[in-house]
PDB file of N, CA and C in Angstrom:
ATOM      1  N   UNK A   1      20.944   4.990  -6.710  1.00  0.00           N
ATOM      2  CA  UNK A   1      21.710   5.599  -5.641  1.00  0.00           C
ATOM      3  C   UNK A   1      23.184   5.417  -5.950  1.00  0.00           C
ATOM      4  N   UNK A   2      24.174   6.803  -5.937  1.00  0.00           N
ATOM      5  CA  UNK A   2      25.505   6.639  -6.181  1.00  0.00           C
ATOM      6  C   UNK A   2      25.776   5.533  -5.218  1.00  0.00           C
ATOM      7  N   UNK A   3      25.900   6.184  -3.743  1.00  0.00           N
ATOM      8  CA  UNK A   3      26.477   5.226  -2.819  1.00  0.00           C
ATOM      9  C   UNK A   3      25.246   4.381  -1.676  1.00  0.00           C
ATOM     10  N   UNK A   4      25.440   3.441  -1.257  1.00  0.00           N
ATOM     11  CA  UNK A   4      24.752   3.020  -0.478  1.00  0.00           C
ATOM     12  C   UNK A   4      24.518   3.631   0.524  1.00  0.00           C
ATOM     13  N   UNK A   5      23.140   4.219   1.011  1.00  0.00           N
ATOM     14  CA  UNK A   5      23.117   5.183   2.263  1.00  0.00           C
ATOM     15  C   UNK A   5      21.858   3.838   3.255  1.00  0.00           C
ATOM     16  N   UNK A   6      22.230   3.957   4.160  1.00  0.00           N
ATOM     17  CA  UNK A   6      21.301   3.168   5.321  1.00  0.00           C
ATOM     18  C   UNK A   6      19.739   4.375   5.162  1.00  0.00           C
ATOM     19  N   UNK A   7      19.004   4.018   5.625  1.00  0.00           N
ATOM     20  CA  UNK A   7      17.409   4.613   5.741  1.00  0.00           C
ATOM     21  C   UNK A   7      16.285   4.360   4.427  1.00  0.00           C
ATOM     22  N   UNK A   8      15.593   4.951   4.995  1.00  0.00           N
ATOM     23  CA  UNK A   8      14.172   5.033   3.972  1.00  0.00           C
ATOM     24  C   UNK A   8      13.964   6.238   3.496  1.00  0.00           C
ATOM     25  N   UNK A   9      13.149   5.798   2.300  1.00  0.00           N
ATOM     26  CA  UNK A   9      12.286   7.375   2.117  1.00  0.00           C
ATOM     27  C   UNK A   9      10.854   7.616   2.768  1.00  0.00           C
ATOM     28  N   UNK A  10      10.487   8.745   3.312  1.00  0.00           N
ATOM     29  CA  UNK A  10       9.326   8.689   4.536  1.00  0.00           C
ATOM     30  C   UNK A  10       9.160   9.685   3.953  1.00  0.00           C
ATOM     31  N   UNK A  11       7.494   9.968   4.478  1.00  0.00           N
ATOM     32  CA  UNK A  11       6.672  11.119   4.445  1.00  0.00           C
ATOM     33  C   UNK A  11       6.901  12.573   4.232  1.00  0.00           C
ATOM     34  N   UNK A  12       6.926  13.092   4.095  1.00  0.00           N
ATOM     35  CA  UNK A  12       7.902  15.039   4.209  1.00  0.00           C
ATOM     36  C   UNK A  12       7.361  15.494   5.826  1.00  0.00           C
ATOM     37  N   UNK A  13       6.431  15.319   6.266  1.00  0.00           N
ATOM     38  CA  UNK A  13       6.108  15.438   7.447  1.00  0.00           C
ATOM     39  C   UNK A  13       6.877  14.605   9.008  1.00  0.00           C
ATOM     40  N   UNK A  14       7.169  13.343   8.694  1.00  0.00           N
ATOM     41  CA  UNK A  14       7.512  12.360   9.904  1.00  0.00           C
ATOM     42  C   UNK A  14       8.919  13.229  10.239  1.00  0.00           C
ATOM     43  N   UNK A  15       9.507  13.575   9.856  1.00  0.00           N
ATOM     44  CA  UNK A  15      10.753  14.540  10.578  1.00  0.00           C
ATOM     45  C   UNK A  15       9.966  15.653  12.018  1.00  0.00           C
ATOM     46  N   UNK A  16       9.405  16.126  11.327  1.00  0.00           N
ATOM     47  CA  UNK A  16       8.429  17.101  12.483  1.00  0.00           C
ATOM     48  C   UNK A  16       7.485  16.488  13.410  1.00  0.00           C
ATOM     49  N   UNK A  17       7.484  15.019  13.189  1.00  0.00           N
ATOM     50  CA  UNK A  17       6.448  14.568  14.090  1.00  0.00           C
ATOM     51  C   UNK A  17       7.382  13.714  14.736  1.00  0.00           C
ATOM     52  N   UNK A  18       8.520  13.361  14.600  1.00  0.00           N
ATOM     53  CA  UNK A  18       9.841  12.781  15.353  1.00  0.00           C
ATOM     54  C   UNK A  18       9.695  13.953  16.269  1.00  0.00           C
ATOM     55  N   UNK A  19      10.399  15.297  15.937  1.00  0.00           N
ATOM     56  CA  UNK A  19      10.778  16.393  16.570  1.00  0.00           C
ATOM     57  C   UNK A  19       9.299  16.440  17.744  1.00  0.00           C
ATOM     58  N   UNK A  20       7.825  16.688  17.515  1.00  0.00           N
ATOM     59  CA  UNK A  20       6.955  16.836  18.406  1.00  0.00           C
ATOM     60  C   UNK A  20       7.162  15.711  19.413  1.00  0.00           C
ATOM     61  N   UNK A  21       7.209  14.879  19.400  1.00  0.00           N
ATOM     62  CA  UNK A  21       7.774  13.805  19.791  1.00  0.00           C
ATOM     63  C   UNK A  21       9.071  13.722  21.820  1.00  0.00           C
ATOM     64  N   UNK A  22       9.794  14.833  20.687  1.00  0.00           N
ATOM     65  CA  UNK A  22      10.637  15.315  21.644  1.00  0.00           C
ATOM     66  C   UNK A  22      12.210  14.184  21.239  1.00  0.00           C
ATOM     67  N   UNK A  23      12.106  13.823  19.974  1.00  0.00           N
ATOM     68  CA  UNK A  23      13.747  13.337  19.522  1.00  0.00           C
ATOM     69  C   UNK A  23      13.810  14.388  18.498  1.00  0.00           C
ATOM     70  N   UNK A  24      15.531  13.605  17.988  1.00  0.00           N
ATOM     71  CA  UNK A  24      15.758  14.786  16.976  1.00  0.00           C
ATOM     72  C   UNK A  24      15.896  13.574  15.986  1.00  0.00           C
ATOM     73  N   UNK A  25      15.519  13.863  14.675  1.00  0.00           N
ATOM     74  CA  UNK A  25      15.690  12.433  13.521  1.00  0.00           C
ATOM     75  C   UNK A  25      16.993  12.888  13.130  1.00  0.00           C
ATOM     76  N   UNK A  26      17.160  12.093  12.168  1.00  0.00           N
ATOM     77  CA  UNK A  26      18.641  12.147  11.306  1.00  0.00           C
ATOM     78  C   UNK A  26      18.056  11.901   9.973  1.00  0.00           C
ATOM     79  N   UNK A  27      17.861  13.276   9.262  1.00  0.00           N
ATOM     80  CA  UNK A  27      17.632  13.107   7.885  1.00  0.00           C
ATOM     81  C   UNK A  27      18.751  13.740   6.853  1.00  0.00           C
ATOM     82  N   UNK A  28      18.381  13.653   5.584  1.00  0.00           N
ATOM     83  CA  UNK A  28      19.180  14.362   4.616  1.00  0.00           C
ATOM     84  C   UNK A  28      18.245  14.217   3.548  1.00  0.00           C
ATOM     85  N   UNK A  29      18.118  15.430   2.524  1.00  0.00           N
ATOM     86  CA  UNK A  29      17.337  15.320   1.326  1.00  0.00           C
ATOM     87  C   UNK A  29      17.574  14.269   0.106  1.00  0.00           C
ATOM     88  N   UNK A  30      17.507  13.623  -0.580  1.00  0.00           N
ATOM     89  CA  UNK A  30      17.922  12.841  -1.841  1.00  0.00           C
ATOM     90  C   UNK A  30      18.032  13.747  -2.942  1.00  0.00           C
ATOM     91  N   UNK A  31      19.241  13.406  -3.583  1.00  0.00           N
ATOM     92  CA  UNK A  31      19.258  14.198  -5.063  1.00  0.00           C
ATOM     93  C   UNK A  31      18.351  13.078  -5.914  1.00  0.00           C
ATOM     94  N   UNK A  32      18.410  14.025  -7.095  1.00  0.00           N
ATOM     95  CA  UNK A  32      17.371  13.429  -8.264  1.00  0.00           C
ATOM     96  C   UNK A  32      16.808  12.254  -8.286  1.00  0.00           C
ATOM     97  N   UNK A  33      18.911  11.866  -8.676  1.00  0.00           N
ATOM     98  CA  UNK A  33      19.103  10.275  -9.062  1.00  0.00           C
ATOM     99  C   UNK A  33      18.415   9.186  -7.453  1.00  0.00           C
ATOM    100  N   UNK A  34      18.723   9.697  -6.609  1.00  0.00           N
ATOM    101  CA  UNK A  34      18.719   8.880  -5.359  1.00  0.00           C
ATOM    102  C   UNK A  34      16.933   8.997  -5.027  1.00  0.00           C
ATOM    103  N   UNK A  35      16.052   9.761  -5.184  1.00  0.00           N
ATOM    104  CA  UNK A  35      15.012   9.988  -4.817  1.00  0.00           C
ATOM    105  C   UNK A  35      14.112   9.177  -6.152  1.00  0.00           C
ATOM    106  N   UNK A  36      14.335   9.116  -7.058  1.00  0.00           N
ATOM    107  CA  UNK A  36      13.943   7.682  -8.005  1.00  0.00           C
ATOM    108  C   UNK A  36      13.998   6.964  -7.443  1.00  0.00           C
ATOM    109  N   UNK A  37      15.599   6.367  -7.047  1.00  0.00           N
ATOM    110  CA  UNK A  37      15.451   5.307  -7.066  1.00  0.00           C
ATOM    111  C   UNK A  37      14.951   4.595  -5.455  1.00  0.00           C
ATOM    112  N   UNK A  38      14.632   5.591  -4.529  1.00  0.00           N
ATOM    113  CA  UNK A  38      13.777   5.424  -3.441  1.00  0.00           C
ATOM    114  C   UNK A  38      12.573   5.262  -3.646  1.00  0.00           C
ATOM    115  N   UNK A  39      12.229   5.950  -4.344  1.00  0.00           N
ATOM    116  CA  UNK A  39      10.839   5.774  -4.513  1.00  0.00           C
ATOM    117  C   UNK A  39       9.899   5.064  -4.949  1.00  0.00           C
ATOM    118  N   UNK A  40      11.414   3.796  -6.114  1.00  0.00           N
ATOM    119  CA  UNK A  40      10.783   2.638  -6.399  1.00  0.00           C
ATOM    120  C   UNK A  40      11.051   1.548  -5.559  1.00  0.00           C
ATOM    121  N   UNK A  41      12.059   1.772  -4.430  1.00  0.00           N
ATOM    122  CA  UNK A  41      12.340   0.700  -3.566  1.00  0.00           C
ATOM    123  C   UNK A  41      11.054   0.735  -2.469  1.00  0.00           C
ATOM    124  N   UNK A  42      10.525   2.517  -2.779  1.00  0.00           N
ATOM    125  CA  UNK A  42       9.372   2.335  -1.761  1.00  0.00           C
ATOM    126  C   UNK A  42       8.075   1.798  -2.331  1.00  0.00           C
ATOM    127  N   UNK A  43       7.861   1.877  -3.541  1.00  0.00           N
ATOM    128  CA  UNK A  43       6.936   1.337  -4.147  1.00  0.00           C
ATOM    129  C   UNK A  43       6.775  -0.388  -3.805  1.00  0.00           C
ATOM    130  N   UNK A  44       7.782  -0.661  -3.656  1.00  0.00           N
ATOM    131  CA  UNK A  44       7.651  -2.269  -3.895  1.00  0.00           C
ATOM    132  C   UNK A  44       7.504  -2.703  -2.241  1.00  0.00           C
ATOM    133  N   UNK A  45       7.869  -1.227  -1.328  1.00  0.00           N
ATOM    134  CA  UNK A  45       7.968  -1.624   0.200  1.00  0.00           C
ATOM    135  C   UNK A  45       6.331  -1.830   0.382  1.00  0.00           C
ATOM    136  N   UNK A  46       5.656  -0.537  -0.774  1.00  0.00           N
ATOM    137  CA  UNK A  46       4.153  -0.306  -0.068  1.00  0.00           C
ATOM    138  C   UNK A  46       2.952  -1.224  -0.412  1.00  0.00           C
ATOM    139  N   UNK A  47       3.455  -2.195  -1.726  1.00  0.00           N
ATOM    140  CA  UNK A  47       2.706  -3.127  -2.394  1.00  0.00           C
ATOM    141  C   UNK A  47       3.042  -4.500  -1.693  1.00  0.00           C
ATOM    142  N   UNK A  48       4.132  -4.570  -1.057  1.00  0.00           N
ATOM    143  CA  UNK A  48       4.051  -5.655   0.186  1.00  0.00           C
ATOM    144  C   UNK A  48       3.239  -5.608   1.078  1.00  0.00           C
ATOM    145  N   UNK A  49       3.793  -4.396   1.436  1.00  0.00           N
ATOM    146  CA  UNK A  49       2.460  -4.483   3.032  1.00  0.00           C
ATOM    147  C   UNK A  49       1.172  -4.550   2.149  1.00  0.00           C
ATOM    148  N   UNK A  50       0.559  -3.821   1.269  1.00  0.00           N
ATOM    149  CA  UNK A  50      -0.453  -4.416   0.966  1.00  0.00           C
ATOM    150  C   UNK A  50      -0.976  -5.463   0.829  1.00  0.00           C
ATOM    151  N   UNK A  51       0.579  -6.867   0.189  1.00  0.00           N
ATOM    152  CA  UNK A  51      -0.336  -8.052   0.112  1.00  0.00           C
ATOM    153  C   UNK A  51      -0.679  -8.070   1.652  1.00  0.00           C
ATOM    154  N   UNK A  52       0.055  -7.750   2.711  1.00  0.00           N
ATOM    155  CA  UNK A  52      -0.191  -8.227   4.122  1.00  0.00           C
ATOM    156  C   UNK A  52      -0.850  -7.609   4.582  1.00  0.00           C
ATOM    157  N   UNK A  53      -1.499  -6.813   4.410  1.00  0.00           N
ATOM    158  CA  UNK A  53      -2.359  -5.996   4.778  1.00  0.00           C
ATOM    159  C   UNK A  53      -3.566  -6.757   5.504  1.00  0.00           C
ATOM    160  N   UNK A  54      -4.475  -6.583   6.352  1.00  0.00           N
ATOM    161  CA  UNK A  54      -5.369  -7.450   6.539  1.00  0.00           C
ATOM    162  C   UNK A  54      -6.455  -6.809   6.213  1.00  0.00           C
ATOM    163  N   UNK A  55      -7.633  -7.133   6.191  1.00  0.00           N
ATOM    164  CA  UNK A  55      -8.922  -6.699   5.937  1.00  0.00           C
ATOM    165  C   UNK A  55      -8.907  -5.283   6.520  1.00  0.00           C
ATOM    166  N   UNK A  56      -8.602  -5.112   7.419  1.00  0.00           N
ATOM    167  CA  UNK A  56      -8.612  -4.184   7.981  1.00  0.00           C
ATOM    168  C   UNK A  56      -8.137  -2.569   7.803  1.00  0.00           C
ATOM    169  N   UNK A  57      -6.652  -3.205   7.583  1.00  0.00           N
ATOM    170  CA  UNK A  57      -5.686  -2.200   7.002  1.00  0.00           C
ATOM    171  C   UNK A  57      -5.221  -1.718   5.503  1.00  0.00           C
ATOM    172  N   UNK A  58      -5.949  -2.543   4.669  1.00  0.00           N
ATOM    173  CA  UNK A  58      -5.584  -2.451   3.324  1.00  0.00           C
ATOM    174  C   UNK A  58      -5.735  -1.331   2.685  1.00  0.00           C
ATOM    175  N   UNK A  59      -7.227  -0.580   3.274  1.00  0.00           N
ATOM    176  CA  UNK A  59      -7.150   0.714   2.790  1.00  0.00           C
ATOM    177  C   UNK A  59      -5.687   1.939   2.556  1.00  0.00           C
ATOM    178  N   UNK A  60      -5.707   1.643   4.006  1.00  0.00           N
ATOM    179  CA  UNK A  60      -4.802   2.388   4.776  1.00  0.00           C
ATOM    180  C   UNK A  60      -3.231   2.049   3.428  1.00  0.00           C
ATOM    181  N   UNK A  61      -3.182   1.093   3.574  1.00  0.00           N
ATOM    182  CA  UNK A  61      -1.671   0.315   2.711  1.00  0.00           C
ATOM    183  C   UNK A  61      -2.138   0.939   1.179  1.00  0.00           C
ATOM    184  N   UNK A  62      -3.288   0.767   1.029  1.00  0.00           N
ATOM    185  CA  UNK A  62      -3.550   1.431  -0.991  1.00  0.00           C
ATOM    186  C   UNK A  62      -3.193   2.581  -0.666  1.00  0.00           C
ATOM    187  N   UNK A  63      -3.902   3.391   0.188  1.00  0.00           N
ATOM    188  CA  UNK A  63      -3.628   5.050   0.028  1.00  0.00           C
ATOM    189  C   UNK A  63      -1.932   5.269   0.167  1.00  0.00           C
ATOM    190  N   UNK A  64      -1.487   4.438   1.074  1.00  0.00           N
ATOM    191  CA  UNK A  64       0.278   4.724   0.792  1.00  0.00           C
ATOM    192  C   UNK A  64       0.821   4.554  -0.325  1.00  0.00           C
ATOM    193  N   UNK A  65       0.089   3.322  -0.908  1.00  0.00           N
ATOM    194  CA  UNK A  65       0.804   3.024  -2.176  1.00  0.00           C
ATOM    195  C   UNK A  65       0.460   4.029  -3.212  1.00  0.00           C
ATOM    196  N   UNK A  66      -0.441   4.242  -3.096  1.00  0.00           N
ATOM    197  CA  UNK A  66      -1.120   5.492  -3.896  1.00  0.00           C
ATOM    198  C   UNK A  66      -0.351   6.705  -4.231  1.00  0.00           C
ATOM    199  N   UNK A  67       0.224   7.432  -2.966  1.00  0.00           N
ATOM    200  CA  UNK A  67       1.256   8.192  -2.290  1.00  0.00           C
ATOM    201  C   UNK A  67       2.235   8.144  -3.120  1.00  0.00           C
ATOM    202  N   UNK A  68       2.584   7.099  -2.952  1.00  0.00           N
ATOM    203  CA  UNK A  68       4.020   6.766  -3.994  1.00  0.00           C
ATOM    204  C   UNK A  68       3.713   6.570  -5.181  1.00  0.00           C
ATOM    205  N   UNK A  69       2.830   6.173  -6.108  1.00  0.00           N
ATOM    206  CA  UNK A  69       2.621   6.727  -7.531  1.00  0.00           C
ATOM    207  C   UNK A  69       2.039   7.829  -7.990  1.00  0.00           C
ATOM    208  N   UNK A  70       1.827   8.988  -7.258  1.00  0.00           N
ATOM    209  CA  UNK A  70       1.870  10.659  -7.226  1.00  0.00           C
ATOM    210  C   UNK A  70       2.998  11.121  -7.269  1.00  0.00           C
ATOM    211  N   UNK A  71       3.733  10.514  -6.405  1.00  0.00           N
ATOM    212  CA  UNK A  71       4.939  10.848  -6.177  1.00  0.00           C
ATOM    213  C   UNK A  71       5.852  10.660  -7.433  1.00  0.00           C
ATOM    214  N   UNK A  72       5.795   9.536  -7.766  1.00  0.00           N
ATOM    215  CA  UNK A  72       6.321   9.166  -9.655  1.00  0.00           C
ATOM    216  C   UNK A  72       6.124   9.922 -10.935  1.00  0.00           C
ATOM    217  N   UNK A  73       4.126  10.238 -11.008  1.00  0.00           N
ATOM    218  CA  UNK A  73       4.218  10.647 -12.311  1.00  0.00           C
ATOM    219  C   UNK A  73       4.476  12.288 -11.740  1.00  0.00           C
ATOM    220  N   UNK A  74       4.757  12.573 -10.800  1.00  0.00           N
ATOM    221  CA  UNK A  74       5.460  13.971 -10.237  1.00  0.00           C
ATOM    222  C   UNK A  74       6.857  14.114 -11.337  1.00  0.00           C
ATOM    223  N   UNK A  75       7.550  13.203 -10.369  1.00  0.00           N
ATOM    224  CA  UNK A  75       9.181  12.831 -11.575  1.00  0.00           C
ATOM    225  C   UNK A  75       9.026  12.564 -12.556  1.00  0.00           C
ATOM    226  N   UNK A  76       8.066  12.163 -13.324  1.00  0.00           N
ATOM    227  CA  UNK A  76       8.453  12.135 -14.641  1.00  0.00           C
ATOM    228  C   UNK A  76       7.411  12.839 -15.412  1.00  0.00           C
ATOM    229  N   UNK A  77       7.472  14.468 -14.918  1.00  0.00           N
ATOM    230  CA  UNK A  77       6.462  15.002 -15.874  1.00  0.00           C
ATOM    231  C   UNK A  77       4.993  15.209 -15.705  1.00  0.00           C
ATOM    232  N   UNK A  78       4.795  14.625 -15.366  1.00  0.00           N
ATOM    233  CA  UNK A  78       3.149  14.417 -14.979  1.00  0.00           C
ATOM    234  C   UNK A  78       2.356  14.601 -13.753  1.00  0.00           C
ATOM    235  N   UNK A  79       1.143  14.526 -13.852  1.00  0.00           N
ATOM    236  CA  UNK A  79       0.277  14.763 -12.180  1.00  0.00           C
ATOM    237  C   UNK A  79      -0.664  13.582 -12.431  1.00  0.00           C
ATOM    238  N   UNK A  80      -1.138  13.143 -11.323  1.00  0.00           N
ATOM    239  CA  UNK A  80      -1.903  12.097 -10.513  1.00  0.00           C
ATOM    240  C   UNK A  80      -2.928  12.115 -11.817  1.00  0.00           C
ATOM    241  N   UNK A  81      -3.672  13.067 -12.538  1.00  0.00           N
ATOM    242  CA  UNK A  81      -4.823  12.933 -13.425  1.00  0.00           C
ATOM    243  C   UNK A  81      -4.543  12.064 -14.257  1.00  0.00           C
ATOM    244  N   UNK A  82      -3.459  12.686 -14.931  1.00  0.00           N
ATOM    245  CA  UNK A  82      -2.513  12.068 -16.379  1.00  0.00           C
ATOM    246  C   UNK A  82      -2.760  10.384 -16.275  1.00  0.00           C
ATOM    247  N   UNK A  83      -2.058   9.913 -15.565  1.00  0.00           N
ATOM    248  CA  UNK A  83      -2.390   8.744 -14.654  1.00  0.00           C
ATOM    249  C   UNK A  83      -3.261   7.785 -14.627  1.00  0.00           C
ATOM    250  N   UNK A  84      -4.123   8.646 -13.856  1.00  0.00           N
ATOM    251  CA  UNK A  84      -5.835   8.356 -14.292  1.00  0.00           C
ATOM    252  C   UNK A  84      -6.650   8.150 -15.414  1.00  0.00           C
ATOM    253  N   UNK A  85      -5.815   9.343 -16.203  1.00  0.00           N
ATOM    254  CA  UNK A  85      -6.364   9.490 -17.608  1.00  0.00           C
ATOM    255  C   UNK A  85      -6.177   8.190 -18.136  1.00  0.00           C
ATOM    256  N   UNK A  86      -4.904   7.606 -18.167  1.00  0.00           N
ATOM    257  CA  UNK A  86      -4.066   6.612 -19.173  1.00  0.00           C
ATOM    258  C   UNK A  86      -4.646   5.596 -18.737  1.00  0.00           C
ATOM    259  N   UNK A  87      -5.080   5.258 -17.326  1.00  0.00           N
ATOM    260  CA  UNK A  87      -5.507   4.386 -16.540  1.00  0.00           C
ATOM    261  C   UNK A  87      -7.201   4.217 -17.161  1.00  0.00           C
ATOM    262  N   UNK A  88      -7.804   4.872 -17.439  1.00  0.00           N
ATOM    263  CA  UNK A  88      -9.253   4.823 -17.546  1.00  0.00           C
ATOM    264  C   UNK A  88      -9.301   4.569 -19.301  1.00  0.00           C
ATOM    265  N   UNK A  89      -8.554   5.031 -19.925  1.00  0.00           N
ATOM    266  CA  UNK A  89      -8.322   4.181 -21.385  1.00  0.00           C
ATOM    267  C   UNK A  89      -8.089   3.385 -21.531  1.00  0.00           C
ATOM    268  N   UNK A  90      -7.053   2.689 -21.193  1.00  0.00           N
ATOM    269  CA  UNK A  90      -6.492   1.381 -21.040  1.00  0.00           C
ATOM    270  C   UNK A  90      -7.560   0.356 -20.602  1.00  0.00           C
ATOM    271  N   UNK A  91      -8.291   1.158 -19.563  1.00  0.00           N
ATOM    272  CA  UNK A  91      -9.508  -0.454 -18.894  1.00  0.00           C
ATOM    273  C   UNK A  91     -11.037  -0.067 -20.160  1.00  0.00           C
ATOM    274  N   UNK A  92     -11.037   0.980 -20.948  1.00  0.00           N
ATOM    275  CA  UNK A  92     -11.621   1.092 -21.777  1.00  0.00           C
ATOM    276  C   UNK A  92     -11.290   0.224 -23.005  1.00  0.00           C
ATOM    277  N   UNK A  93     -10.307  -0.157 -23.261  1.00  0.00           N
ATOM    278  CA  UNK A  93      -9.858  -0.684 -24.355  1.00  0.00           C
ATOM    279  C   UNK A  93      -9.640  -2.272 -24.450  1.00  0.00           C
ATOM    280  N   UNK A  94      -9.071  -2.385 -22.910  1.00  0.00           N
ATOM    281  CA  UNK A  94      -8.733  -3.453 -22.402  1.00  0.00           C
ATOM    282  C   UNK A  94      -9.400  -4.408 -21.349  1.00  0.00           C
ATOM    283  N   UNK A  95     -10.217  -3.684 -20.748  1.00  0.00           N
ATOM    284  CA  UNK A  95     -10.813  -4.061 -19.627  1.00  0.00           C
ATOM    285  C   UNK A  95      -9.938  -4.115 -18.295  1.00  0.00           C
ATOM    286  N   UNK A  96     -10.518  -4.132 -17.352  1.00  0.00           N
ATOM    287  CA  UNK A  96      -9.989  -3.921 -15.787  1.00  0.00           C
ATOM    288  C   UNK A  96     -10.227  -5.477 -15.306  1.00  0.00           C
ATOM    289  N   UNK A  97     -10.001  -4.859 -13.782  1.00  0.00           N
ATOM    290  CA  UNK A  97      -9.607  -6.769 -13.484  1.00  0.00           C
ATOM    291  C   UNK A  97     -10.879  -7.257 -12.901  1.00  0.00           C
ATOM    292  N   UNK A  98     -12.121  -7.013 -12.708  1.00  0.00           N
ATOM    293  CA  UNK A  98     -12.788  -6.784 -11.679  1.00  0.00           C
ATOM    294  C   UNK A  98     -13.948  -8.548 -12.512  1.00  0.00           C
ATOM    295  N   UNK A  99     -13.425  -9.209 -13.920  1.00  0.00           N
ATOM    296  CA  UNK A  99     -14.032 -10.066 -13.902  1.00  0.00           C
ATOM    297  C   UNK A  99     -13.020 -11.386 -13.873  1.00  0.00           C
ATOM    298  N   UNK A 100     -11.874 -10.949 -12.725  1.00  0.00           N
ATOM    299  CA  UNK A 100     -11.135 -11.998 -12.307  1.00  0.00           C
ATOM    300  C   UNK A 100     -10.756 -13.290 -13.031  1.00  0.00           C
ATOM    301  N   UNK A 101     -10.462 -12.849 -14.415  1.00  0.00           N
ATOM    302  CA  UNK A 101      -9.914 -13.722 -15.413  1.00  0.00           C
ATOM    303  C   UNK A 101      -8.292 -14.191 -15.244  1.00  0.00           C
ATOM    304  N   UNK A 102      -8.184 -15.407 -15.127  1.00  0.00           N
ATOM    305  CA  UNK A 102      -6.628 -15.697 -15.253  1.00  0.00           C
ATOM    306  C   UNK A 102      -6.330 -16.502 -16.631  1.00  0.00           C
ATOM    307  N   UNK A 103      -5.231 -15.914 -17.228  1.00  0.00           N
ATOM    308  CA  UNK A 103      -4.881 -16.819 -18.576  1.00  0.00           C
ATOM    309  C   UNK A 103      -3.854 -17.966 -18.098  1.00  0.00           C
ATOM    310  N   UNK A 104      -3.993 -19.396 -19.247  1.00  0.00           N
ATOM    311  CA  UNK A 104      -3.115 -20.114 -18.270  1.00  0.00           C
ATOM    312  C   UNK A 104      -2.433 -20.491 -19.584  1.00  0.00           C
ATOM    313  N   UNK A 105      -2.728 -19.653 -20.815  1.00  0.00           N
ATOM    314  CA  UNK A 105      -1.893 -19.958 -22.137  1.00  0.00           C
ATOM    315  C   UNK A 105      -3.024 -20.252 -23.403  1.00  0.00           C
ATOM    316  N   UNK A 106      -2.301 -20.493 -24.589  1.00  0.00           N
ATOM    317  CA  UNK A 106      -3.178 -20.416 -25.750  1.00  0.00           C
ATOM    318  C   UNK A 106      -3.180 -22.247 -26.544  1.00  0.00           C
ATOM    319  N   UNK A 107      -4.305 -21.993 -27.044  1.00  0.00           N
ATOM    320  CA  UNK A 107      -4.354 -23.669 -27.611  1.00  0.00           C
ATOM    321  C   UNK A 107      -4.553 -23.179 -29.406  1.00  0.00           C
TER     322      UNK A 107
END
């Protein structure tokens, strides 16, 4: 972001659901540079609430976070598959986390 602006980056929809509402919001679009770098300040907003998320809500908190890495490989070229793609090689090659291994260093 050139200059420091107060707000968030939100939904493309929550402006119109302010307005149904019966307020008026105060938005403005982000250029390029500024909508990066929202989008990683929102990334790190949506992987918080996830740790806090409770049993309950976590779904709810992945699919946001989710949201926001569509939103990424959008900017840089790519779609949600691509993603996937790189994602499903990688745990092919590497394995995924799901046998809850922690390294604590090498002997």
């Amino acid at each position: 972001m050139s200059q420091v602006q107060r707000g968030k980056l939100v939904r493309d929809r929550i402006p119109e659901i302010i307005r149904e509402a019966g307020r008026e919001p105060e938005v403005y679009v982000a250029d390029d540079a500024e909508y990066v770098a929202r989008l990683g300040a929102k990334l790190h907003e949506e992987a918080d609430e996830v740790q806090a998320a409770s049993r309950d809500e976590v779904l709810e908190e992945l699919a946001d976070l989710l949201e926001v890495v569509r939103a990424l490989a959008v900017v840089h070229g790519a779609d949600f598959s691509r993603v996937e793609e790189i994602r499903r090689k990688k745990a092919e090659e590497r394995g995924g986390f799901a046998g809850r291994i922690v390294w604590t260093g090498n002997r």
